[in-house]
Protein backbone atom coordinates (compact mmCIF):
# COMPACT_ATOMS: atom_id res chain seq x y z
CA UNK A 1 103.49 170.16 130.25
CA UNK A 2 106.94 169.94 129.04
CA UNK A 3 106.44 166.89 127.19
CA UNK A 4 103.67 168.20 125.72
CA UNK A 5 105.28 171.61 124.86
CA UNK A 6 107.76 168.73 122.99
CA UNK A 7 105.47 167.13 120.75
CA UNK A 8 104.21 170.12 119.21
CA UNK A 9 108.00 171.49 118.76
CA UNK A 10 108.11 167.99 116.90
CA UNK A 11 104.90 168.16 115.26
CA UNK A 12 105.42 171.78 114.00
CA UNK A 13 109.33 172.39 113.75
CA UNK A 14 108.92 174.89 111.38
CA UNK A 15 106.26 177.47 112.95
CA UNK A 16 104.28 176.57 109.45
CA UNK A 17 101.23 178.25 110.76
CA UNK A 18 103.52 181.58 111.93
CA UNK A 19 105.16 181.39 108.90
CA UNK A 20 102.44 181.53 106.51
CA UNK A 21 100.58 184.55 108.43
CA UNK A 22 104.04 185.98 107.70
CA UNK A 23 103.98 185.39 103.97
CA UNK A 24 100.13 186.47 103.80
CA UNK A 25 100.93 190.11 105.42
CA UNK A 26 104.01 190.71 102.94
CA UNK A 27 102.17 189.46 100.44
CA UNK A 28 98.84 191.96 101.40
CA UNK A 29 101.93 194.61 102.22
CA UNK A 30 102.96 194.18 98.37
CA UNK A 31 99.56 194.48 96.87
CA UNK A 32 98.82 197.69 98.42
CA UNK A 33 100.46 200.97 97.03
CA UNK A 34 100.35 202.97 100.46
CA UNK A 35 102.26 200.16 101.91
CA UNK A 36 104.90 198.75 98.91
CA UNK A 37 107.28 201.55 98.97
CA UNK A 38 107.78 201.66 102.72
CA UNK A 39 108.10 197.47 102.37
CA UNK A 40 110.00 198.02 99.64
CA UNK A 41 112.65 200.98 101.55
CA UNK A 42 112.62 198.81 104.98
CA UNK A 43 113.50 196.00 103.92
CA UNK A 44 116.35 196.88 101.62
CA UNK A 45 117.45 198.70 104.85
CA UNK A 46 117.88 195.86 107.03
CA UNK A 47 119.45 194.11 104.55
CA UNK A 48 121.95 196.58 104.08
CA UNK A 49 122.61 198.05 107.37
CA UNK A 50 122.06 195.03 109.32
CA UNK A 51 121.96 191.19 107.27
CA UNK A 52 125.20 191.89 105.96
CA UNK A 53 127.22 192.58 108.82
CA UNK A 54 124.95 189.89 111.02
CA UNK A 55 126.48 187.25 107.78
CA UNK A 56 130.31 188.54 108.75
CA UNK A 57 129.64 188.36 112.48
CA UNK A 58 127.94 184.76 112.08
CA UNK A 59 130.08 183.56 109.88
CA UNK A 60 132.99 184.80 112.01
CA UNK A 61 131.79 182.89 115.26
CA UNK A 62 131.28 179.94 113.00
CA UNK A 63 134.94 179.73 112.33
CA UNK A 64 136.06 180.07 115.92
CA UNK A 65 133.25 177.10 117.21
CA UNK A 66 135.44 174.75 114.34
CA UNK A 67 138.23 174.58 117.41
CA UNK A 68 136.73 172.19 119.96
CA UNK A 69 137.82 170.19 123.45
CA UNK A 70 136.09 168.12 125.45
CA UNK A 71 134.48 170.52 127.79
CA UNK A 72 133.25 167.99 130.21
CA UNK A 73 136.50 166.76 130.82
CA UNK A 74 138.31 169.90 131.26
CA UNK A 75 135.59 171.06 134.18
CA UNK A 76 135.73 167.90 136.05
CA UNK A 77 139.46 168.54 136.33
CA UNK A 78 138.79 172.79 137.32
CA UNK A 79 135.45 173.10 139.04
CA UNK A 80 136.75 176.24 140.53
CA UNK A 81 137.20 177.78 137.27
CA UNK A 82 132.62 176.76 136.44
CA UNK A 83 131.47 180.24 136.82
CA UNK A 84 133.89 181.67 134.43
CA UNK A 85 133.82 179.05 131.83
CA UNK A 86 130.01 179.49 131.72
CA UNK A 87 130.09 183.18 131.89
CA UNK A 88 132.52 182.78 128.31
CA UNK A 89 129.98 180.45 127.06
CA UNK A 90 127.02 182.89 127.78
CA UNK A 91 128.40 185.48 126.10
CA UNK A 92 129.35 184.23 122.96
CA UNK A 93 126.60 185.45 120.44
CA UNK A 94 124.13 182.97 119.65
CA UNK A 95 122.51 180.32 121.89
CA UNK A 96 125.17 176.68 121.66
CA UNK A 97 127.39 177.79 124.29
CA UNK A 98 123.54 177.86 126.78
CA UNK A 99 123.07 174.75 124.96
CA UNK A 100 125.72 173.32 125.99
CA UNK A 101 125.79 174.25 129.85
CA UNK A 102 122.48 172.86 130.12
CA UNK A 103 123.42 169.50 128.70
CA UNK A 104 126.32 169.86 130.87
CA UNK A 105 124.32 170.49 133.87
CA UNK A 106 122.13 167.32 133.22
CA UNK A 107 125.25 165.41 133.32
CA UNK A 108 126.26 167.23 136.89
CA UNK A 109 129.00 168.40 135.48
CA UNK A 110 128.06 171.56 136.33
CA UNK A 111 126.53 173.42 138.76
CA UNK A 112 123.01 175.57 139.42
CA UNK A 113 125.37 178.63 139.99
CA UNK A 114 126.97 178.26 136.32
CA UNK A 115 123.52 177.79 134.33
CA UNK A 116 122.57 180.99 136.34
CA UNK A 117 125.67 182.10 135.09
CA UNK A 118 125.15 181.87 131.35
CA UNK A 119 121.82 182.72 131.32
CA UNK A 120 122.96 185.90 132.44
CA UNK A 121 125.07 186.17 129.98
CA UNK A 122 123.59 185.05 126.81
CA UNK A 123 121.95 187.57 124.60
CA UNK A 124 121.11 185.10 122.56
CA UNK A 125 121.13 185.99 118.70
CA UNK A 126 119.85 189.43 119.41
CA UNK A 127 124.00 189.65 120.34
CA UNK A 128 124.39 189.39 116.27
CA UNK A 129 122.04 192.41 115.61
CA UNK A 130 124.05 194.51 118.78
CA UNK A 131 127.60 194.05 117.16
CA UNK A 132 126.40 194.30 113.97
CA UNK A 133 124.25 197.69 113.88
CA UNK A 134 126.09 199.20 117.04
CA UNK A 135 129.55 197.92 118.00
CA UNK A 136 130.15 200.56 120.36
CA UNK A 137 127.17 199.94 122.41
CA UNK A 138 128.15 196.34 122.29
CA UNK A 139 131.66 196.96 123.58
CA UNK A 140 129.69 198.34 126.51
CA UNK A 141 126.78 195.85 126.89
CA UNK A 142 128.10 192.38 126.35
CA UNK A 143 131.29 193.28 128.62
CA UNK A 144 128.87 194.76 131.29
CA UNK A 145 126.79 191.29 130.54
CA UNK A 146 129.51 189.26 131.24
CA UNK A 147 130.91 190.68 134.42
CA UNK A 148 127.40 190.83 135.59
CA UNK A 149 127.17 187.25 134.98
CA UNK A 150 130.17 186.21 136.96
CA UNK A 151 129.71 188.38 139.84
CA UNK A 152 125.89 186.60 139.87
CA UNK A 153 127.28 183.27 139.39
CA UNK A 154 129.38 183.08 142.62
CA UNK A 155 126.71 185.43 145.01
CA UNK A 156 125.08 182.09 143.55
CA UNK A 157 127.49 180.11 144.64
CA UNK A 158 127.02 180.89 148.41
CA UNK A 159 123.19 179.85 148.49
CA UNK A 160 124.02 176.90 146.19
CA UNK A 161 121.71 174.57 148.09
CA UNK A 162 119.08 176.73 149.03
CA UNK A 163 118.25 177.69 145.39
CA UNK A 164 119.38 174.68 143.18
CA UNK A 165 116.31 172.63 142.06
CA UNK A 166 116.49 168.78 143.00
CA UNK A 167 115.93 166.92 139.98
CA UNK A 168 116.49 162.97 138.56
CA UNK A 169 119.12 163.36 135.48
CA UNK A 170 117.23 162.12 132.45
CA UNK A 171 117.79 162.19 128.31
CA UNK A 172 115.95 163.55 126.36
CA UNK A 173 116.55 163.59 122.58
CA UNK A 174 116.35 166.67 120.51
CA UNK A 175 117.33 166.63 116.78
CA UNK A 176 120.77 167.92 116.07
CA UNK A 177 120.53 168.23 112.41
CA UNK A 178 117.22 169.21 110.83
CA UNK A 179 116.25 168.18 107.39
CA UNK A 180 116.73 170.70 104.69
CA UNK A 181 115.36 170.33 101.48
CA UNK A 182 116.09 173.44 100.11
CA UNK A 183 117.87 173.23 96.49
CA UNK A 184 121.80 174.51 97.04
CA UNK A 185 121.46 177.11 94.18
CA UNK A 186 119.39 179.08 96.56
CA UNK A 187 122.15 179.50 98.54
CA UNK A 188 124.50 180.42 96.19
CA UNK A 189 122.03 183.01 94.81
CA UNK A 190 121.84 184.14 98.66
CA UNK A 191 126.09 184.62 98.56
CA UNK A 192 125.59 186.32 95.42
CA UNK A 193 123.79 189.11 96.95
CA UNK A 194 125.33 189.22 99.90
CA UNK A 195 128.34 190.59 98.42
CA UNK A 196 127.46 193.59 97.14
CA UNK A 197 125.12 193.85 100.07
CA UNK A 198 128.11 193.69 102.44
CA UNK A 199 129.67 196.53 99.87
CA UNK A 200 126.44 198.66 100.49
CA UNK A 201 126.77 198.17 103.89
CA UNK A 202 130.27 199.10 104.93
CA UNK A 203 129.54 202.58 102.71
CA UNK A 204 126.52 202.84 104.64
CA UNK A 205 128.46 202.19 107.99
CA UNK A 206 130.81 205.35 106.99
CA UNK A 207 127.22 207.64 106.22
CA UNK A 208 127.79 207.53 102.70
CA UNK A 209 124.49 206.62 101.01
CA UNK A 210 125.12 204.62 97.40
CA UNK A 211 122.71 205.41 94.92
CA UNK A 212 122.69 204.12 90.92
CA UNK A 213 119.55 204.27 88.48
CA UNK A 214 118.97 202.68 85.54
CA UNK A 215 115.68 204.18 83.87
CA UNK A 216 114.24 205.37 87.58
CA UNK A 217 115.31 202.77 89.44
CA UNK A 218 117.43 202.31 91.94
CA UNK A 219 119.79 199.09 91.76
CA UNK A 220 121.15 199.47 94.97
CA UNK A 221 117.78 199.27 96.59
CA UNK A 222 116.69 196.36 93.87
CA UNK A 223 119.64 194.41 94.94
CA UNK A 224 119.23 195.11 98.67
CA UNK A 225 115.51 194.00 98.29
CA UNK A 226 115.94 191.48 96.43
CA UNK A 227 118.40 189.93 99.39
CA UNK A 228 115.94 190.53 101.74
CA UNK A 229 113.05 188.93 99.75
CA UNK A 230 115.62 185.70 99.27
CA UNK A 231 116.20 185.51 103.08
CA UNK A 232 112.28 185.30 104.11
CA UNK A 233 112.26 182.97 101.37
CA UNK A 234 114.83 180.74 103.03
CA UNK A 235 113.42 181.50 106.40
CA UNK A 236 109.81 180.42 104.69
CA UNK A 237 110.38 177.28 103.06
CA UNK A 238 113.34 176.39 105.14
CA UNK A 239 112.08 173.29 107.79
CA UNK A 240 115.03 174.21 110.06
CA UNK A 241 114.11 175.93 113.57
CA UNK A 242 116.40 178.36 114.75
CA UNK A 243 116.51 175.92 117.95
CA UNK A 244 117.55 173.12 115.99
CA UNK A 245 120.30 175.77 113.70
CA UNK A 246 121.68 176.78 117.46
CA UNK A 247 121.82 173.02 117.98
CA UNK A 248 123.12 171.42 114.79
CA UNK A 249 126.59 170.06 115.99
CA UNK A 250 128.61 169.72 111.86
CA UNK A 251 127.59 173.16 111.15
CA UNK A 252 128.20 174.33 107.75
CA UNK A 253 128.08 177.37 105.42
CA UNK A 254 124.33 176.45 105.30
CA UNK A 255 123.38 176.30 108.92
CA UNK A 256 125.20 180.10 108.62
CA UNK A 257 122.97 181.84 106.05
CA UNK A 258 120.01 179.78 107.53
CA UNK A 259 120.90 181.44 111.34
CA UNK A 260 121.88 184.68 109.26
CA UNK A 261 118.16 184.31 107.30
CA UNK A 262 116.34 184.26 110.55
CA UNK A 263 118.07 186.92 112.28
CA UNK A 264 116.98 188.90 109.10
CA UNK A 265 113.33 187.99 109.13
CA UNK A 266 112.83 189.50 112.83
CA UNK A 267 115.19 192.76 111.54
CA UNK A 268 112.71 193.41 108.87
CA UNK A 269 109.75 192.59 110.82
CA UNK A 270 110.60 194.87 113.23
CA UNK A 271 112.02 197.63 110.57
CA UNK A 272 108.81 197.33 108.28
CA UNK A 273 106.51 197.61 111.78
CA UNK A 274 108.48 200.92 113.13
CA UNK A 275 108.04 202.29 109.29
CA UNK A 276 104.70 201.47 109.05
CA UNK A 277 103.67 202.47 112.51
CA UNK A 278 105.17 205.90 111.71
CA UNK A 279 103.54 205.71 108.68
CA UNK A 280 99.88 205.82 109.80
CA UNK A 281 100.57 207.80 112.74
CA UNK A 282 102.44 210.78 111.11
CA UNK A 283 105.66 209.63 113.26
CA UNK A 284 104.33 210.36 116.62
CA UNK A 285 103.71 207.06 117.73
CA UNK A 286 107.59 206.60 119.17
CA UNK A 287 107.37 209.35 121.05
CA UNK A 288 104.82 208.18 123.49
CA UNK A 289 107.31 205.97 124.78
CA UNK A 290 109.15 207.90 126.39
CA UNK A 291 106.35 208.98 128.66
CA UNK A 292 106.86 205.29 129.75
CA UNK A 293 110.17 206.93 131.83
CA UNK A 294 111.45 204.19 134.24
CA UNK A 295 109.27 202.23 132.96
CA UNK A 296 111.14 201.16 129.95
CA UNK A 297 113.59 198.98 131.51
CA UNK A 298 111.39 197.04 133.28
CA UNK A 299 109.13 196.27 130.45
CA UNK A 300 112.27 195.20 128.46
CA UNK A 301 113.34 193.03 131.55
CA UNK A 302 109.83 191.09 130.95
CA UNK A 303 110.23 191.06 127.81
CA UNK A 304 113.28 189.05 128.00
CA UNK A 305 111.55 186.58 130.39
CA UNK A 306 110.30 185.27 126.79
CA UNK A 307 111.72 182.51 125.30
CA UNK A 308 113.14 182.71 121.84
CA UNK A 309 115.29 185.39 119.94
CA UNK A 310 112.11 186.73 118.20
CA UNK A 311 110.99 189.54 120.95
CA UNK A 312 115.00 190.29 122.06
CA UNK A 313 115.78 191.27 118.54
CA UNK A 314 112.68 193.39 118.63
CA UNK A 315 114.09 194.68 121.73
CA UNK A 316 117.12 195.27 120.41
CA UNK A 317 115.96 196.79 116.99
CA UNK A 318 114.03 199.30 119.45
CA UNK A 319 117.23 200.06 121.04
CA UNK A 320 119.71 200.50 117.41
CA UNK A 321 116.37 203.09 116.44
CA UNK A 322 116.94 205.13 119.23
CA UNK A 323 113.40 204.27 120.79
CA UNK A 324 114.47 202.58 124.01
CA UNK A 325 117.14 203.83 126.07
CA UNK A 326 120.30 201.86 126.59
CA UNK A 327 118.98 200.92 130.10
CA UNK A 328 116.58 199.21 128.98
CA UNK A 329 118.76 196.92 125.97
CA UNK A 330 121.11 195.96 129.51
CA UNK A 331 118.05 195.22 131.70
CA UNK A 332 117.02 193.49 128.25
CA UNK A 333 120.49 191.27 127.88
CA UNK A 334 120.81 190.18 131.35
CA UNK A 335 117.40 188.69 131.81
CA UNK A 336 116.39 187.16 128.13
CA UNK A 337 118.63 183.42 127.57
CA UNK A 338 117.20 183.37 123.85
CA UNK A 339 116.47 179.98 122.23
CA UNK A 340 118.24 178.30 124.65
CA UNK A 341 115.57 178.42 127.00
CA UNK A 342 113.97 176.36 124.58
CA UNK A 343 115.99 173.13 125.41
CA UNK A 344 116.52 174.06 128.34
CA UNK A 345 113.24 173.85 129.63
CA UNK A 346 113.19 170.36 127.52
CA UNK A 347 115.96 169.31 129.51
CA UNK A 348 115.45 170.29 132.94
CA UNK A 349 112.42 172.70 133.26
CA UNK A 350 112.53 173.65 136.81
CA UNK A 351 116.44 174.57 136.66
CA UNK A 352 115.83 176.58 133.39
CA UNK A 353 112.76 178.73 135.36
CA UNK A 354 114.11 179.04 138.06
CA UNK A 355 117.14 180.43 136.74
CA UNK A 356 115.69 182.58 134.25
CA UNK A 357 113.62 184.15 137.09
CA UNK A 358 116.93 184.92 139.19
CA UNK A 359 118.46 186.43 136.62
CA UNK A 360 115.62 189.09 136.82
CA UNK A 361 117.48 190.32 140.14
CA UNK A 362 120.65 191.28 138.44
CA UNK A 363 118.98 192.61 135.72
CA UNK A 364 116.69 194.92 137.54
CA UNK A 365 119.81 195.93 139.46
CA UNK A 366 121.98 197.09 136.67
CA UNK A 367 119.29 198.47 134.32
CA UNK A 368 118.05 200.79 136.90
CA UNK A 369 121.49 201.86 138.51
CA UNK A 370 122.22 202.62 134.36
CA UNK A 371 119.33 204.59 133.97
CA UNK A 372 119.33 206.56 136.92
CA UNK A 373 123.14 206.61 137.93
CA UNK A 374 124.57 206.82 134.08
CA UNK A 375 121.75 207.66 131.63
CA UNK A 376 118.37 207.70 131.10
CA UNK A 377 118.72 207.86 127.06
């Protein structure tokens, strides 16, 4: 199954057939009056309030990743210190440091108990969207995460050979750098608008709302827009994966706006969906969720069960809108490992399920001591 879930990651790096349904619906979303100006207003919102503080983060993080040691080396000398190197791994936003455990673990430099570890830990790039739209709640969440993570690792530790998988080491080969065609001046018409998008943003981060027409329109929502519009476009045409971007080893400025580009699409996905769902519904539809009650976290915990950053930064967008309780975003962060499931699965399948299925336990755990011990909102 694996190998066959393989050849069609080869055969279709790109999600071309995803991809194009995406371009078809903002492209029917455009042609329609009803729908343009809510397009239009979402999208220019994410890309304000959310791209260009996900660019800083990401660009941030791609700085610190520069500094590098030989990890394997430094583990085989301090096995006791596993659990809390994988735990720091997990939690760093985005999915190498998972990556990198798992190739790690293949190697047996590494134990079960530390891949249990980090997928605990890793929110994936959803972690981008948290510390980017709500830094507060992330100074709660990914902290929480990460002692959650550790304290699971070593209970993990003690049943060690009861729950670690058997397995033969093996290689397999997954592209590190994916071909990318796309002309640079794209790129630099990207930075361009990212500037003044990061301007917009940090006045919008202080509740100050910019506004400037020029004969009835508004630039800052033309410019906003029009950054938006250039990151599906990327995100369209681009033949990276976000698994192979997590993976690229000689990352560059590029591989940065290309993460940052895909992070956006899934923002304004999920932006333009709440808008129009509130749309046609008169702004009711929300509110039925919270009849859901206790149910919330749970269905956020199986949520995270699937792989990819796609549905956690849906999760998460829930979450920044008010829609989900914080509960459910922790229930959400413990259980979901993001892309790296993807390769990890490649690279040892029954150590990446297994795992991803303990870390249910934990999450279930915390969520529900959150939402009935701290808050249910």
């Amino acid at each position: 199954m694996v190998e066959i879930v393989l050849k069609i990651a080869k055969k279709f790096p790109s999600l071309r057939l995803a991809k194009f349904v995406l371009f078809l619906i903002f492209a029917a979303l455009l042609s329609l009056p009803s729908t343009r100006e809510v397009l239009f207003k979402s999208a220019s919102s994410a890309f304000i309030s959310v791209t260009s503080f996900v660019a800083i983060t990401i660009l941030v993080f791609h700085f610190l990743q520069k500094t590098s040691f030989n990890l394997q080396t430094f583990l085989e000398k301090h096995k006791k210190f596993d659990i809390l190197i994988a735990a720091f791994l997990g939690i760093i936003p985005g999915c190498g440091g998972a990556i990198m455990i798992m190739t790690l673990y293949v190697r047996k430099a590494i134990s079960f108990s530390a891949v249990l570890t980090t997928l605990v830990a890793t929110m994936g790039d959803a972690a981008f969207l948290l510390i980017a739209a709500k830094p507060t709640a992330a100074l709660i969440i990914l902290p929480l995460t990460y002692v959650v993570a550790i304290i699971t690792g070593y209970v993990a530790k003690i049943f060690e050979d009861a729950i670690a998988p058997k397995f033969i080491p093996r290689t397999i080969s997954i592209e590190d750098n994916a071909p990318n065609n796309m002309p640079l001046f794209v790129y630099y018409l990207w930075m361009l608008l990212i500037v003044p998008g990061i301007i917009f943003g940090l006045y919008n981060a202080t509740g100050v709302t910019l506004t400037y027409e020029i004969q009835g329109i508004d630039i800052v929502t033309a410019i906003s827009f029009a950054g938006a519009l250039l990151s599906v476009f990327i995100w369209l045409l681009n033949p990276a994966s976000d698994v192979q971007i997590a993976e690229c080893k000689d990352k560059t400025i590029v591989t940065v706006i290309d993460l940052t580009c895909f992070v956006t699409v899934w923002v304004i996905v999920a932006f333009v969906s709440f808008d129009l769902i509130n749309y046609f519904t008169g702004g009711k539809i929300f509110d039925q969720i919270s009849f859901l009650g206790p149910f919330i976290p749970l269905a956020a915990i199986l949520v995270g069960f699937i792989p990819g950053c796609g549905p956690q930064i849906m999760i998460t967008s829930l979450y920044i809108g008010g829609h989900i309780p914080m509960a459910a975003q922790i229930g959400n962060a413990i259980s979901n490992d993001g892309d790296a499931l993807f390769p990890a699965i490649a690279i040892s399948p029954k150590a990446a399920i297994l795992a991803t299925l303990y870390s249910a336990i934990p999450a279930v755990i915390v969520a529900y001591g959150w939402y009935f011990l701290v808050s249910k909102y």
